[in-house]
Protein backbone atom coordinates (compact mmCIF):
# COMPACT_ATOMS: atom_id res chain seq x y z
CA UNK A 1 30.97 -26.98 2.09
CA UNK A 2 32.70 -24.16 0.37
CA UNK A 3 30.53 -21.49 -0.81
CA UNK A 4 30.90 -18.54 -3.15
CA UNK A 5 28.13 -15.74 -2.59
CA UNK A 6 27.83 -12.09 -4.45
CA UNK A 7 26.44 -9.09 -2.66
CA UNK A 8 28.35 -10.21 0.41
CA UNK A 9 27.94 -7.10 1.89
CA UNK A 10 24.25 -5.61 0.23
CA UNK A 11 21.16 -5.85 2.50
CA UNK A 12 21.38 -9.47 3.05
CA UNK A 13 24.90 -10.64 2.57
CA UNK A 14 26.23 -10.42 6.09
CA UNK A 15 23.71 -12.43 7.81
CA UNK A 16 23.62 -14.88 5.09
CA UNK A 17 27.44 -15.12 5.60
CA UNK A 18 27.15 -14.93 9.30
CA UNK A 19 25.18 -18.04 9.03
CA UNK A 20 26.65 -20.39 7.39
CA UNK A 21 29.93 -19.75 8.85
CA UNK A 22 28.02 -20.27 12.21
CA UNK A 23 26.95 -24.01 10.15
CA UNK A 24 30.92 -24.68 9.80
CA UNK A 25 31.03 -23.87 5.89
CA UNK A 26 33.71 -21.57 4.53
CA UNK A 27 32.76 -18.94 2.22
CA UNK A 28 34.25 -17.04 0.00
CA UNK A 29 32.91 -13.66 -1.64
CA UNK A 30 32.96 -12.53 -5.11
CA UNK A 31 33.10 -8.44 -5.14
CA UNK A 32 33.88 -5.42 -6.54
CA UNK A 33 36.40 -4.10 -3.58
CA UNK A 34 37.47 -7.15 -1.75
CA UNK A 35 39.65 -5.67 0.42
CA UNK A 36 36.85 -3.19 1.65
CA UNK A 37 34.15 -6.58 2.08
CA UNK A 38 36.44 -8.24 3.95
CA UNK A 39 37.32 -5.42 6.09
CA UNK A 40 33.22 -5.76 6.66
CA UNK A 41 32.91 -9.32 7.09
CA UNK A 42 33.78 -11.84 10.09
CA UNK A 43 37.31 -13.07 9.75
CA UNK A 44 38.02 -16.11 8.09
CA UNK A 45 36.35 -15.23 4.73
CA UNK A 46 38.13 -15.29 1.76
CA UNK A 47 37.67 -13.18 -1.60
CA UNK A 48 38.24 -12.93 -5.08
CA UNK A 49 37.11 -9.85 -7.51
CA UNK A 50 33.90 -9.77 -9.33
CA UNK A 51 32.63 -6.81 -11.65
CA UNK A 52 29.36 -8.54 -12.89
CA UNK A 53 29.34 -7.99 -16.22
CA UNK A 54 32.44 -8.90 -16.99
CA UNK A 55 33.87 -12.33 -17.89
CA UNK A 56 34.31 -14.11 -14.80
CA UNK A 57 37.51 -16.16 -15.09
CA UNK A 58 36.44 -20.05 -13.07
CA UNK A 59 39.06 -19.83 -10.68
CA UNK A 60 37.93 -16.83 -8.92
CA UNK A 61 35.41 -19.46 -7.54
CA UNK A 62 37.94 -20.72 -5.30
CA UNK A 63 36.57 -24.15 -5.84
CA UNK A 64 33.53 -23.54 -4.39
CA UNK A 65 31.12 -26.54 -3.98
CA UNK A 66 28.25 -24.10 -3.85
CA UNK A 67 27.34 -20.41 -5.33
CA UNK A 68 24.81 -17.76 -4.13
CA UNK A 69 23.86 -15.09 -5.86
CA UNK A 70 22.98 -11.85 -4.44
CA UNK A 71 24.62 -9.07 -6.65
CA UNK A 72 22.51 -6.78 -8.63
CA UNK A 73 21.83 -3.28 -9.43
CA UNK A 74 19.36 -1.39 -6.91
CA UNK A 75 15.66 -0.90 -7.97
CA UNK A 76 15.06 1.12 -6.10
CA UNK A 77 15.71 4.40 -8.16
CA UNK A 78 14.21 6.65 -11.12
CA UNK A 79 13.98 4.04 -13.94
CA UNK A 80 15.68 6.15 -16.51
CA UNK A 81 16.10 4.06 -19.87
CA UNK A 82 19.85 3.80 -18.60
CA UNK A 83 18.85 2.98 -14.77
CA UNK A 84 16.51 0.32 -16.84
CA UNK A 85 20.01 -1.28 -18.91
CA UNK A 86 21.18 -1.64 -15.44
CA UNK A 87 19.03 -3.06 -13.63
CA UNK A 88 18.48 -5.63 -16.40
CA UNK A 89 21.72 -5.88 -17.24
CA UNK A 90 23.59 -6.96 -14.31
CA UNK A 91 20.91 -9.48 -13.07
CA UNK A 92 20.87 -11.34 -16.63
CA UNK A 93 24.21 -10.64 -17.53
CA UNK A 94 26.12 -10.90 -14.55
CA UNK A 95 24.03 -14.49 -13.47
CA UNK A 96 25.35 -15.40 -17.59
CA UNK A 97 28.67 -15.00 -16.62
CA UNK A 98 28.62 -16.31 -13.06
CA UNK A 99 27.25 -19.60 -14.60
CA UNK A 100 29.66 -20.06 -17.47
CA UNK A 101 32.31 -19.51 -14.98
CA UNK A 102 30.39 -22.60 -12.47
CA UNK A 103 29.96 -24.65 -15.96
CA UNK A 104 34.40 -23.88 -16.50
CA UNK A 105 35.42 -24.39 -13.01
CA UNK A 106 33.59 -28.21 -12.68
CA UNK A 107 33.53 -27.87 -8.86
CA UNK A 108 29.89 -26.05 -7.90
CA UNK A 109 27.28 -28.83 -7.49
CA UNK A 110 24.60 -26.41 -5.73
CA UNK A 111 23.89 -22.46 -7.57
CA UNK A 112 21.43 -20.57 -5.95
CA UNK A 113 19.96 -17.29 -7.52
CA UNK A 114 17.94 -14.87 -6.00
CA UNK A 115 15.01 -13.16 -8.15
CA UNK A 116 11.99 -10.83 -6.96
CA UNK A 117 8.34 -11.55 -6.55
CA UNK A 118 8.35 -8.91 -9.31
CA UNK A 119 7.91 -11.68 -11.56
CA UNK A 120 4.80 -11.75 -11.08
CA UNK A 121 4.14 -8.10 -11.95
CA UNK A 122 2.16 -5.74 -10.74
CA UNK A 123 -1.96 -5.14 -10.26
CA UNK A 124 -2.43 -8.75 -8.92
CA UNK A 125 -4.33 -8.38 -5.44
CA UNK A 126 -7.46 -10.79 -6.96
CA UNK A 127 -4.86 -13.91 -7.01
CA UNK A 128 -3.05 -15.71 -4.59
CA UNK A 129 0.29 -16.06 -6.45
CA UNK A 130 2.73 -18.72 -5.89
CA UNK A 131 5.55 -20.31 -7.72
CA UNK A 132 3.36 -22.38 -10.10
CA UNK A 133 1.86 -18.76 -11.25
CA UNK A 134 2.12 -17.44 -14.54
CA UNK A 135 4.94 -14.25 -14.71
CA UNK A 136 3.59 -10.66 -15.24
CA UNK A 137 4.70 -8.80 -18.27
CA UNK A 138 5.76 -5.08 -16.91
CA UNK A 139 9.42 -4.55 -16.67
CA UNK A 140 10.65 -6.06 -13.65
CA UNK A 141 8.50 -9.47 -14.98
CA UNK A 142 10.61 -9.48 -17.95
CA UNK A 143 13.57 -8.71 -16.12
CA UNK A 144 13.16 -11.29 -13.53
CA UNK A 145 12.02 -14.29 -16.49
CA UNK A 146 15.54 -13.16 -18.10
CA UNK A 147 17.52 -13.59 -15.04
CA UNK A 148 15.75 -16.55 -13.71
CA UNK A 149 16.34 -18.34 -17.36
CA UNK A 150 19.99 -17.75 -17.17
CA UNK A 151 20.31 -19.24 -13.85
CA UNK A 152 18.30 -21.70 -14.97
CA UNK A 153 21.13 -22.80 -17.54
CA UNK A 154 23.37 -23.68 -15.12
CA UNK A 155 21.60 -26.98 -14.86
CA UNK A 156 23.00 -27.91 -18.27
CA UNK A 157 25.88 -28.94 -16.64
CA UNK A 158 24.71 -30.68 -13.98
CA UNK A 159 24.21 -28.19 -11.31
CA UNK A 160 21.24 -28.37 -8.98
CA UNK A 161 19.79 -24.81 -9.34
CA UNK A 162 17.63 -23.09 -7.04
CA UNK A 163 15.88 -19.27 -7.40
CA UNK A 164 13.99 -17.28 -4.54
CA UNK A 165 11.98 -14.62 -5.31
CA UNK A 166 12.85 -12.38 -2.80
CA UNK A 167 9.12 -10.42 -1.24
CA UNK A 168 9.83 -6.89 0.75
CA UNK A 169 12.29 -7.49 3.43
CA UNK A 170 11.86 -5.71 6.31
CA UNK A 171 14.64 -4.40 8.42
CA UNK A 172 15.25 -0.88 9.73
CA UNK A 173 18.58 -1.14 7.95
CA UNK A 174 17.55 -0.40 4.90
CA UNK A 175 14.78 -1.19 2.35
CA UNK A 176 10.97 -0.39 2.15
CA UNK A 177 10.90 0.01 6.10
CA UNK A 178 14.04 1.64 5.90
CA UNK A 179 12.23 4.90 3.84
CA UNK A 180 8.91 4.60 6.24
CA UNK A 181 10.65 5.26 9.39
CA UNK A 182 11.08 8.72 9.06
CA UNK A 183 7.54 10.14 8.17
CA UNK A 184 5.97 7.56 10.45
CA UNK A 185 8.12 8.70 13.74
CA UNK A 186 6.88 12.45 12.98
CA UNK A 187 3.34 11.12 12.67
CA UNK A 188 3.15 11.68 9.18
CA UNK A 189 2.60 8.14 8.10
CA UNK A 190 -0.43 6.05 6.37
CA UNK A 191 -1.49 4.30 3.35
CA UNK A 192 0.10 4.86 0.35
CA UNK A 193 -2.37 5.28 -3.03
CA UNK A 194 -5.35 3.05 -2.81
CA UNK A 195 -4.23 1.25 0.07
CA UNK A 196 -5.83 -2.10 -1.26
CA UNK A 197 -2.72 -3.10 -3.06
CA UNK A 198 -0.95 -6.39 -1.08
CA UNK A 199 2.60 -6.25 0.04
CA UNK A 200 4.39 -9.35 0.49
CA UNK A 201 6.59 -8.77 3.14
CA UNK A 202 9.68 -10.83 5.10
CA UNK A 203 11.72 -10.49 7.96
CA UNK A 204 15.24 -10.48 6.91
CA UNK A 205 16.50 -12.65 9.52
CA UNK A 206 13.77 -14.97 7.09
CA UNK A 207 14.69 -14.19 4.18
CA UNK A 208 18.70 -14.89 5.00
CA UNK A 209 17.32 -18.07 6.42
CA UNK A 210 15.57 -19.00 3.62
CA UNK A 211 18.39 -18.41 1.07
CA UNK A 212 20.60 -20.46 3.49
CA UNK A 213 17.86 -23.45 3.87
CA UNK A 214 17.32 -23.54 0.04
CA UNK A 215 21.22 -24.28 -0.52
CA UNK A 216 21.40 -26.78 1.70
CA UNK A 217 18.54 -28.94 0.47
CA UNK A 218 19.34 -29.80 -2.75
CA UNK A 219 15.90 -31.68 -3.29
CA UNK A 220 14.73 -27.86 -3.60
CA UNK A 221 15.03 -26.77 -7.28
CA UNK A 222 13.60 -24.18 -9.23
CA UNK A 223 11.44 -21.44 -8.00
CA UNK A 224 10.81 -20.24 -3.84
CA UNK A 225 9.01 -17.50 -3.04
CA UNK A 226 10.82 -15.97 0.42
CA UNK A 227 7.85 -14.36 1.66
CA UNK A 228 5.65 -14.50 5.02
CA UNK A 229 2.79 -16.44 4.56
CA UNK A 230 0.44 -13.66 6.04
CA UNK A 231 0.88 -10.88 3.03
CA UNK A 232 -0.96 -7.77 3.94
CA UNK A 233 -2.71 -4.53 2.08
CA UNK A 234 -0.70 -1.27 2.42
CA UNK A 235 -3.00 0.32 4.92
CA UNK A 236 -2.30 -2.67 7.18
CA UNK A 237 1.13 -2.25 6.84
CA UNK A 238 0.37 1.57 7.97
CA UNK A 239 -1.47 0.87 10.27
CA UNK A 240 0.85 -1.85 12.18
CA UNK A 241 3.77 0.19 11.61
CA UNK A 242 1.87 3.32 13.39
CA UNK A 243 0.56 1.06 16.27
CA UNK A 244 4.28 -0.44 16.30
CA UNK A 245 5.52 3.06 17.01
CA UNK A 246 2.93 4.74 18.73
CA UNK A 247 2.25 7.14 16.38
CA UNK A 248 -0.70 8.06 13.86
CA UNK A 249 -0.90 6.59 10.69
CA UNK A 250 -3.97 8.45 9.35
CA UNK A 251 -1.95 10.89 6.66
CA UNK A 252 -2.36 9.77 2.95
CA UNK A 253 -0.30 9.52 0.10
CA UNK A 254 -1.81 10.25 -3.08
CA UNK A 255 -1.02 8.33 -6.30
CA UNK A 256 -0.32 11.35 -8.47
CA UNK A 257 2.37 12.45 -5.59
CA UNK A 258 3.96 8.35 -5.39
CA UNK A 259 3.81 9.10 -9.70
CA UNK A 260 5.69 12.35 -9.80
CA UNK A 261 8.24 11.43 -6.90
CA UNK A 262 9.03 7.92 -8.34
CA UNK A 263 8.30 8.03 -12.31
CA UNK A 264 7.69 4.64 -13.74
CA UNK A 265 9.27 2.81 -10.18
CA UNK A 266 5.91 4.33 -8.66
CA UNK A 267 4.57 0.76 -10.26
CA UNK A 268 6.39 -0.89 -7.43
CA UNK A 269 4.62 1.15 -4.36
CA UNK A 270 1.08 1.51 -6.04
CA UNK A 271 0.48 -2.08 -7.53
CA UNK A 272 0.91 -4.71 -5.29
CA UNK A 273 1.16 -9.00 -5.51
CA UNK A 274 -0.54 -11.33 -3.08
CA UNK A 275 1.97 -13.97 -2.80
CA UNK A 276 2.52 -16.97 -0.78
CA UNK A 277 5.79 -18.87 0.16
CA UNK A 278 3.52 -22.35 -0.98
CA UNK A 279 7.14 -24.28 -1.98
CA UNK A 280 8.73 -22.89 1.56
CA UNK A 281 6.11 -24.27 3.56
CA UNK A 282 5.90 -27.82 1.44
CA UNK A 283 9.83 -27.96 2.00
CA UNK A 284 9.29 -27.83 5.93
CA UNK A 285 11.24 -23.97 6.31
CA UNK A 286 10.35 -22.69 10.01
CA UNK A 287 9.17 -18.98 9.62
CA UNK A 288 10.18 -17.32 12.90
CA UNK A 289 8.41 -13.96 12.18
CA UNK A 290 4.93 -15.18 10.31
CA UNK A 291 3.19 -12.69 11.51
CA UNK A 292 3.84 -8.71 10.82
CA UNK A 293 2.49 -7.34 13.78
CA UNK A 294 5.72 -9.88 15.78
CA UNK A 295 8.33 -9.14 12.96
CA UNK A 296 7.45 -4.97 13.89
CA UNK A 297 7.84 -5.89 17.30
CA UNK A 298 10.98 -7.70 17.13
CA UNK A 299 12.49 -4.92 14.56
CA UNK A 300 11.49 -2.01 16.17
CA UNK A 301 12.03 -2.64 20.10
């Protein structure tokens, strides 16, 4: 199978690529700098230039049998009103024109899209979430029902579609765990506002499996949640991440100091979602890190 995939080289591109080459598929990224992602990338890969907003013309595709979608503006920043444009612009808009380009070219027969479990917005510890939930209605909810609608339109034409709401992934690379490290090797680690709110954590070796797993089973369409199935509070996390290091975890974040650091994105860190991967485990995907205290171990020694 040839497959297309954006984000090639973000936070879960390489191992996703790594993968299915390792399968026998040939892939072929859609980027910004192509030169530059396949300077990063095994040999082999091909590439073709993609700006996300922009019109995407049907043969950069490459006659691809199947796309995955990756590409997207980091969250993970002050949520100015133009940060805010961004981040909801090149989710829905650049999925609107990836999918009229799948509709033109007439080749792609399997899309895959990722999303967030920010769908389900924040302040929802009391429920156990999964994909037949009800979204939330904060700002990443509406952004994520926008971007999952427009993927979803790429089964107009025939195209099995596929979206996984990507949890936290976990990797020392980059992300949440990414940001702890630092406090947490100087001892200056712990809970984070109440503590109480759930984080819904994967491994990223995981959460590239699951995105490859999903594309190759075309019986799964519509949402997956790609997280463990043991989510855990924030002091847990703290705690485990302490005991994973050997260091204390007993310092304390206030909300008003998450608030003033973070602005609005504080919403993120201080509200959390209790959500289970029920369509992963119905589908027969093999977590190999279900549990947090193994994932720590295996990411961290």
């Amino acid at each position: 199978m040839k497959v297309a995939i954006t984000g090639a080289t973000g936070f879960l591109g390489p191992g996703i690529v790594q993968g299915l080459l390792s399968q026998g598929h040939t892939v072929h990224v859609l980027t910004r700098d192509v030169p530059r992602a396949l300077e990063k990338l095994p040999p082999g890969v091909t590439g073709a230039p993609f700006h996300g907003r922009a019109a995407v013309a049907p043969e950069v595709l490459g006659g691809a049998d199947a796309v995955i979608h990756l590409a997207g503006e980091p969250v993970a920043q002050r949520w100015t009103k133009d940060a805010k444009q961004r981040i909801h612009d090149s989710r829905v808009l650049g999925t609107r024109m990836l999918v009229e380009a799948m509709k033109a070219a007439g080749t792609v027969k399997r899309f895959v899209s990722t999303s967030a479990i920010g769908y389900y917005g924040g302040a929802r510890e009391a429920e156990a979430l999964t994909e037949e939930s009800p979204p939330g209605d904060d700002f990443l909810a509406r952004v994520c029902v926008d971007w999952e609608a427009e993927a979803g339109n790429a089964r107009g034409a025939g195209i099995s579609t596929a979206v996984v709401r990507m949890g936290v992934v976990l990797h020392p690379d980059g992300g949440a765990l990414h940001k702890m490290l630092p406090p947490f090797r100087m001892g200056a680690g712990g809970a984070v506002g109440s503590g109480r709110q759930y984080v819904s954590w994967i491994h990223r070796e995981d959460a590239q499996a699951m995105v490859r797993f999903v594309l190759q089973d075309a019986t799964v369409e519509g949402p997956v949640n790609a997280t463990a199935p043991e989510p855990v509070t924030n002091a847990t996390l703290a705690h485990a991440l302490g005991h994973a290091l050997g260091r204390p975890s007993v310092m304390h974040i206030p909300a008003f100091m998450v608030k003033a650091a973070m602005g609005e994105m504080a919403k993120v860190v201080l509200e959390g979602q209790r959500v289970l991967p029920a369509r992963a485990r119905q589908t027969g995907f093999a977590f190999r890190f279900p549990e947090l205290e193994g994932a720590l171990r295996n990411l961290l020694t």
